[in-house]
C-alpha atoms as a PDB file:
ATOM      1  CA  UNK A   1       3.450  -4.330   6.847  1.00  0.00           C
ATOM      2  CA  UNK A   2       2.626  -6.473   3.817  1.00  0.00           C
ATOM      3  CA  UNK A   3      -0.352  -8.912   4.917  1.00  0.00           C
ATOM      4  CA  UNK A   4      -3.359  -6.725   5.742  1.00  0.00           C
ATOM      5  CA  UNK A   5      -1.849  -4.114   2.761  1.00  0.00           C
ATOM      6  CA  UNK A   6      -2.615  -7.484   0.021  1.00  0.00           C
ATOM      7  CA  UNK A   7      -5.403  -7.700   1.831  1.00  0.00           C
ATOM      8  CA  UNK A   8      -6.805  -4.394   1.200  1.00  0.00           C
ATOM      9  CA  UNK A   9      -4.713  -4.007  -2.035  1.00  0.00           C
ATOM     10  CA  UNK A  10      -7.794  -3.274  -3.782  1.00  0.00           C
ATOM     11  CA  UNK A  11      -9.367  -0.896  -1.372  1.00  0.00           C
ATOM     12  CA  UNK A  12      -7.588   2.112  -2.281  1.00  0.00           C
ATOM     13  CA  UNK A  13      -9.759   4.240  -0.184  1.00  0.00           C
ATOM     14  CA  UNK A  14      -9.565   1.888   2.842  1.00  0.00           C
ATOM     15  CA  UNK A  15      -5.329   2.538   2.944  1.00  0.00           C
ATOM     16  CA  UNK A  16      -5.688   6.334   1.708  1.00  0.00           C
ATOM     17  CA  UNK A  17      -7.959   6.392   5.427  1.00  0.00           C
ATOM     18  CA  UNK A  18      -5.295   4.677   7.520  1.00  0.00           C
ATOM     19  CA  UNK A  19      -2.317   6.780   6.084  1.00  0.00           C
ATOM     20  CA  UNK A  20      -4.381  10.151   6.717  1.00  0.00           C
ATOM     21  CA  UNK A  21      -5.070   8.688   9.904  1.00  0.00           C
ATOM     22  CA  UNK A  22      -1.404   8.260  10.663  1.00  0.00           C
ATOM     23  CA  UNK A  23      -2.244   5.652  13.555  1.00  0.00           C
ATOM     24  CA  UNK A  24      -1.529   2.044  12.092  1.00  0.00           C
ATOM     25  CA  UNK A  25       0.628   3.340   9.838  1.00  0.00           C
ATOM     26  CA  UNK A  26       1.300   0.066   7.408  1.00  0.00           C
ATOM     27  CA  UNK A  27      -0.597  -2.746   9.875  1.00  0.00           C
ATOM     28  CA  UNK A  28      -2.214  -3.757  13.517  1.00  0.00           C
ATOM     29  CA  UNK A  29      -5.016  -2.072  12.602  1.00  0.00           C
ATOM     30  CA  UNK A  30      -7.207  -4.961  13.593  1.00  0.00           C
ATOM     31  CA  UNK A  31      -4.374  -7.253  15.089  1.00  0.00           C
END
């Protein structure tokens, strides 16, 4: 994944979520 990460590059929060979440993994979160 490297789209929706740039995306969110700023939100550190937002990726810290998804990676404790362990579901999306990098991206297809919203795909």
């Amino acid at each position: 994944g490297g789209s929706l990460r740039g995306k969110f590059v700023d939100a550190t929060p937002f990726e810290d979520s998804l990676k404790k979440d362990g579901e999306c993994g990098s991206e297809s979160p919203s795909l």
